[in-house]
C-alpha atoms as a PDB file:
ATOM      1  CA  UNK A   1      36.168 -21.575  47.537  1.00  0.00           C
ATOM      2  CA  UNK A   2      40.089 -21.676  47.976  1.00  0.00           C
ATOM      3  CA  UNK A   3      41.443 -23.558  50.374  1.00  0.00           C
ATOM      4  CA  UNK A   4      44.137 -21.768  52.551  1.00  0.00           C
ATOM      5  CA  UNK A   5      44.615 -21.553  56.321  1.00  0.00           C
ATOM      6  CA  UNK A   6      43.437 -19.412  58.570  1.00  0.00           C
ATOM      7  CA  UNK A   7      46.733 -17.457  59.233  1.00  0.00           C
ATOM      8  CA  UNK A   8      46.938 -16.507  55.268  1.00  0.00           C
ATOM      9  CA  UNK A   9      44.272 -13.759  55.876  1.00  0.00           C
ATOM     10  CA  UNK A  10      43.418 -10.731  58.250  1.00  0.00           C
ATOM     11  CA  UNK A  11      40.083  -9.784  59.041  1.00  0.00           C
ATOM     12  CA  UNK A  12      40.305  -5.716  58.531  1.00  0.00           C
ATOM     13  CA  UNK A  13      37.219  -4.384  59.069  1.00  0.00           C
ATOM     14  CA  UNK A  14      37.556  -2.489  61.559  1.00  0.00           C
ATOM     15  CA  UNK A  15      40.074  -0.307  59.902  1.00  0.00           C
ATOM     16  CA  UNK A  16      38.508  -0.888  56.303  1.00  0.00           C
ATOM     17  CA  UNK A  17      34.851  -1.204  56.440  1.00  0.00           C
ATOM     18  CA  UNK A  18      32.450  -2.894  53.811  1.00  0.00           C
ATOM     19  CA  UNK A  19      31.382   0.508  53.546  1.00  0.00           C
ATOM     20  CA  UNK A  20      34.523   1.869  52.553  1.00  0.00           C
ATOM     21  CA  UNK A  21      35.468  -0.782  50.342  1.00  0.00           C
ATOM     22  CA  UNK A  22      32.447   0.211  48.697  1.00  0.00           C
ATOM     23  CA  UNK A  23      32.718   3.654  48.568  1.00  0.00           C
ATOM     24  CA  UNK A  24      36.233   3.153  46.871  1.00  0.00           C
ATOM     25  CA  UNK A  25      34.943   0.930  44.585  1.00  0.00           C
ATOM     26  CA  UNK A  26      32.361   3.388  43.210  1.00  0.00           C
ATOM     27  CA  UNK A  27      35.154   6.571  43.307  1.00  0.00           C
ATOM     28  CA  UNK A  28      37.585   3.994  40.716  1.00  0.00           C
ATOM     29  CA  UNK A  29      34.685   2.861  38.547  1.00  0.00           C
ATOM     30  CA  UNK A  30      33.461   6.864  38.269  1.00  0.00           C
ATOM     31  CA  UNK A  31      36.863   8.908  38.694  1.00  0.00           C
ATOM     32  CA  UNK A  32      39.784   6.062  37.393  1.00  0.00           C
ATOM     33  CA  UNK A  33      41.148   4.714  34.163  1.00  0.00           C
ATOM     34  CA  UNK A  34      41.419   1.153  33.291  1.00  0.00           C
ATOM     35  CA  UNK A  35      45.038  -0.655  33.497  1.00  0.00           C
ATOM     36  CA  UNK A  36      46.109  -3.886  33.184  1.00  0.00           C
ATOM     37  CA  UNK A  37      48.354  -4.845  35.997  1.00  0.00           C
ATOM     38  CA  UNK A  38      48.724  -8.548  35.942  1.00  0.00           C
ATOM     39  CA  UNK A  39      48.275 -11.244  33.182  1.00  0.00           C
ATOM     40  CA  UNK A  40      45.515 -13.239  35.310  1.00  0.00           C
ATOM     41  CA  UNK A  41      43.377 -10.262  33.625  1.00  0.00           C
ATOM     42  CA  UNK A  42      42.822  -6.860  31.561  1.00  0.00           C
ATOM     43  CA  UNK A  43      41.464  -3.497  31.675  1.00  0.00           C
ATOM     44  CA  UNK A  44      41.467  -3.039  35.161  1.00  0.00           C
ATOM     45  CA  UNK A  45      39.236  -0.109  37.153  1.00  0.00           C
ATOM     46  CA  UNK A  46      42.543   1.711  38.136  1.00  0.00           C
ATOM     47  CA  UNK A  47      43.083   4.613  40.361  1.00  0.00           C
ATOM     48  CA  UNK A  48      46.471   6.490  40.804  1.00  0.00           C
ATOM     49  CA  UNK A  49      46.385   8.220  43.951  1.00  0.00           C
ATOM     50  CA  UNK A  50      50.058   9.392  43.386  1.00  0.00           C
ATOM     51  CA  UNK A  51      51.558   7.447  46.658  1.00  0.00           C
ATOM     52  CA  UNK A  52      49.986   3.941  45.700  1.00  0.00           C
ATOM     53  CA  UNK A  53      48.082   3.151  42.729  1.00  0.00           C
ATOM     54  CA  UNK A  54      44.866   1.203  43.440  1.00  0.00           C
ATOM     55  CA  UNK A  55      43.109  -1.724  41.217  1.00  0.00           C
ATOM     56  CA  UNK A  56      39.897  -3.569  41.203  1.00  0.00           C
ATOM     57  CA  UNK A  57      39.287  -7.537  40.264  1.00  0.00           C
ATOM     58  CA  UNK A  58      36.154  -9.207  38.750  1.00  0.00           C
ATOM     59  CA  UNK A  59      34.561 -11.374  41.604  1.00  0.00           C
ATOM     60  CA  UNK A  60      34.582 -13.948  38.712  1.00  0.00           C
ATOM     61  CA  UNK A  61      37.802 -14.058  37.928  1.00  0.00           C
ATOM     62  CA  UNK A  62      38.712 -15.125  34.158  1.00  0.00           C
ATOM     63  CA  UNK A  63      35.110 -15.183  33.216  1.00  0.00           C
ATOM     64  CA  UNK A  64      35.167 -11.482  33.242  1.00  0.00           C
ATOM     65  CA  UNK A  65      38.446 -11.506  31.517  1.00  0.00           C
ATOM     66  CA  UNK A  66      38.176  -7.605  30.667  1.00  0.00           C
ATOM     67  CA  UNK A  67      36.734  -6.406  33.996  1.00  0.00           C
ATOM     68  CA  UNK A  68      33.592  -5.559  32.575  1.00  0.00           C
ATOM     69  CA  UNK A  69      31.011  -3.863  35.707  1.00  0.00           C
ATOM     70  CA  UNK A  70      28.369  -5.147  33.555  1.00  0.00           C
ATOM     71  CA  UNK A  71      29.441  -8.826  33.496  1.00  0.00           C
ATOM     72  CA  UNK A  72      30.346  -8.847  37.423  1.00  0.00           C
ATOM     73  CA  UNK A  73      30.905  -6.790  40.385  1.00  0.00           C
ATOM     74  CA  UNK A  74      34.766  -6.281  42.049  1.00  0.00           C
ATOM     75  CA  UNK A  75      35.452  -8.048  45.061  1.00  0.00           C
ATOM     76  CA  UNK A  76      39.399  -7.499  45.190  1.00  0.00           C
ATOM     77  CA  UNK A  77      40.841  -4.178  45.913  1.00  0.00           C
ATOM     78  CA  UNK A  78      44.810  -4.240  45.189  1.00  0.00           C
ATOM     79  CA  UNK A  79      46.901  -1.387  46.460  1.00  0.00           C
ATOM     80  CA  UNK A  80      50.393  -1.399  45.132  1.00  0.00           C
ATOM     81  CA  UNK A  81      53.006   1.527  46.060  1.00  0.00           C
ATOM     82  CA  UNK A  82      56.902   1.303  44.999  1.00  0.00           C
ATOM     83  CA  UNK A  83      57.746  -1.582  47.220  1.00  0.00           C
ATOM     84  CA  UNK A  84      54.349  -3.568  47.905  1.00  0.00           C
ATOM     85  CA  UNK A  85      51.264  -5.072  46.914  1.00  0.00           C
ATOM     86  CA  UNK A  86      48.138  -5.200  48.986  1.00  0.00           C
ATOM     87  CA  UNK A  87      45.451  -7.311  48.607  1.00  0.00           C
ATOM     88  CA  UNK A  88      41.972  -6.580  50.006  1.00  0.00           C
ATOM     89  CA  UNK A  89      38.951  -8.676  49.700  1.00  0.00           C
ATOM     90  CA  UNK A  90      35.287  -7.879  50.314  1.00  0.00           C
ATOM     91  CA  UNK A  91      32.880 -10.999  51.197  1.00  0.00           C
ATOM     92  CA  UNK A  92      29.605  -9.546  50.702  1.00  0.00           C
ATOM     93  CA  UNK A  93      26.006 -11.200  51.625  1.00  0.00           C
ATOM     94  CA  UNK A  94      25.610 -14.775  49.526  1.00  0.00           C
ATOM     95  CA  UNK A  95      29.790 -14.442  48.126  1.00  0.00           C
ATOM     96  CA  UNK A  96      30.807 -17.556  49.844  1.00  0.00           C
ATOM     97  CA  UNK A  97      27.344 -19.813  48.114  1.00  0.00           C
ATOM     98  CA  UNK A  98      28.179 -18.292  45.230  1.00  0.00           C
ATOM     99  CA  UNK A  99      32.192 -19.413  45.289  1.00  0.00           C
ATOM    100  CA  UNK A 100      33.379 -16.118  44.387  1.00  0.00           C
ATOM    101  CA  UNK A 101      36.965 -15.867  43.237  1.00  0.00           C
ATOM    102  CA  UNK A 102      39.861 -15.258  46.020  1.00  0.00           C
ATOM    103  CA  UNK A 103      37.278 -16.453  49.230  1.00  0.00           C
ATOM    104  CA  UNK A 104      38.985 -18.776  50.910  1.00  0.00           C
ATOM    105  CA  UNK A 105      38.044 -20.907  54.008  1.00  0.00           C
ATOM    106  CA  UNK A 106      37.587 -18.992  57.212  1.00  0.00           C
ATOM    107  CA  UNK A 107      36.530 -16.074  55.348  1.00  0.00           C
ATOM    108  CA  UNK A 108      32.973 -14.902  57.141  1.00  0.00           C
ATOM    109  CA  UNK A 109      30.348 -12.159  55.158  1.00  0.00           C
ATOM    110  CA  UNK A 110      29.858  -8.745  55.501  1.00  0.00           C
ATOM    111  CA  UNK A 111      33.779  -8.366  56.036  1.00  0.00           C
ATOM    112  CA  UNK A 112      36.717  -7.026  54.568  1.00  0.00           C
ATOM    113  CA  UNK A 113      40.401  -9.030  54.307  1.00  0.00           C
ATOM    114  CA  UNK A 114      43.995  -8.368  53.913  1.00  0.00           C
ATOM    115  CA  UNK A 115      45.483 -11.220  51.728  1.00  0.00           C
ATOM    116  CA  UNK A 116      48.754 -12.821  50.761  1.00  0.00           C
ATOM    117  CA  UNK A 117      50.612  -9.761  52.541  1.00  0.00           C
ATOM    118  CA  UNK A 118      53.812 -11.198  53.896  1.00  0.00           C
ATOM    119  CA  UNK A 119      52.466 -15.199  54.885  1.00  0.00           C
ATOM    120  CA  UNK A 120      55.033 -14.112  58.073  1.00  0.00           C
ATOM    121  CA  UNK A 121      53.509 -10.421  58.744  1.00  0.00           C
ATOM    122  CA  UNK A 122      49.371 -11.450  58.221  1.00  0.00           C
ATOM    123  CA  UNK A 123      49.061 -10.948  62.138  1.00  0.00           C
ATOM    124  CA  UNK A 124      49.279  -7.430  62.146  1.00  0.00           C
ATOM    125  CA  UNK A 125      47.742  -4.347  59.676  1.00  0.00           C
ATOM    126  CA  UNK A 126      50.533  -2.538  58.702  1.00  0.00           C
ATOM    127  CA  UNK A 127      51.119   0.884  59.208  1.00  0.00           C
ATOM    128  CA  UNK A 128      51.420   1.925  55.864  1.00  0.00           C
ATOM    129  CA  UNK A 129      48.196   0.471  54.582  1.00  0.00           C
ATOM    130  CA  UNK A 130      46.088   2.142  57.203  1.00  0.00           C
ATOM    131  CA  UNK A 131      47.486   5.670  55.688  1.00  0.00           C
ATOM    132  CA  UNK A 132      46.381   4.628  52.487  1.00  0.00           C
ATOM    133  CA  UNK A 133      43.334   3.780  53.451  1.00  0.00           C
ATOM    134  CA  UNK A 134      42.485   7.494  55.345  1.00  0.00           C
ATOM    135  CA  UNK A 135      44.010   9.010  51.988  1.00  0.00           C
ATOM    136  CA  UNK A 136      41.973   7.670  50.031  1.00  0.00           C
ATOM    137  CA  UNK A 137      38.602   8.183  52.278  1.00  0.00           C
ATOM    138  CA  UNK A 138      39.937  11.774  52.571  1.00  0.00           C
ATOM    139  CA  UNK A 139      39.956  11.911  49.026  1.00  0.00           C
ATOM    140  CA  UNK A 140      36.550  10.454  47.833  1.00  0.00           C
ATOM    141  CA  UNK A 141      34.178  12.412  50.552  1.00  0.00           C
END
């Protein structure tokens, strides 16, 4: 587990359930492509939904070099639109004993982070990544 402070996070559950995570998860693994959007690693489950392109990330990190759902499930959700990245993280049941890439301290289970979004802005959701989340919910029922 990573250690960063407590104000590096955003606990968004509320707005972006474990459900939901979930549920988007499946839709890019059934409906996507794969796309490599970052040299950490390739072949990522990818998902254009013509605003914001979306991304998933090994919960192992570099072990699962290729993003391979049969190696390891996706804990990291990325949504990236012409100006910004967001990061989303899941922390599902037994993530944090098993040291599962991007958990960091403060992190609890059963809930869903924003990360790394503006170190200055991590108090508030913005706006714009609510939207995407209700288009893409729209989208995938």
């Amino acid at each position: 587990m990573t250690s960063k402070t407590q104000n590096q996070f955003v606990n968004i559950t509320n707005q972006f359930s474990v459900e939901d995570f979930e549920k988007v998860k499946s839709f890019i693994l059934k409906e996507g492509n794969r796309k490599t959007y970052r040299n950490f690693d390739n072949n990522n489950p990818y998902y254009d939904f013509k605003k914001f392109a979306t991304y998933l990330a090994s919960d192992i990190g570099q072990q699962n070099i290729n993003n391979d759902p049969k190696v390891s499930d996706f804990n990291r959700l990325t949504l990236k639109d012409e100006d910004q990245y967001y990061e989303i993280i899941i922390v599902r049941n037994g993530d944090i004993k098993a040291k599962k890439k991007g958990i960091v301290n403060g992190m609890l289970e059963n809930e869903v982070y924003l990360t790394d979004y503006g170190r200055n802005d991590l108090d508030k959701i913005p706006n714009q990544l609510i939207i995407y989340f209700d288009n893409m919910l729209k989208l995938i029922k």
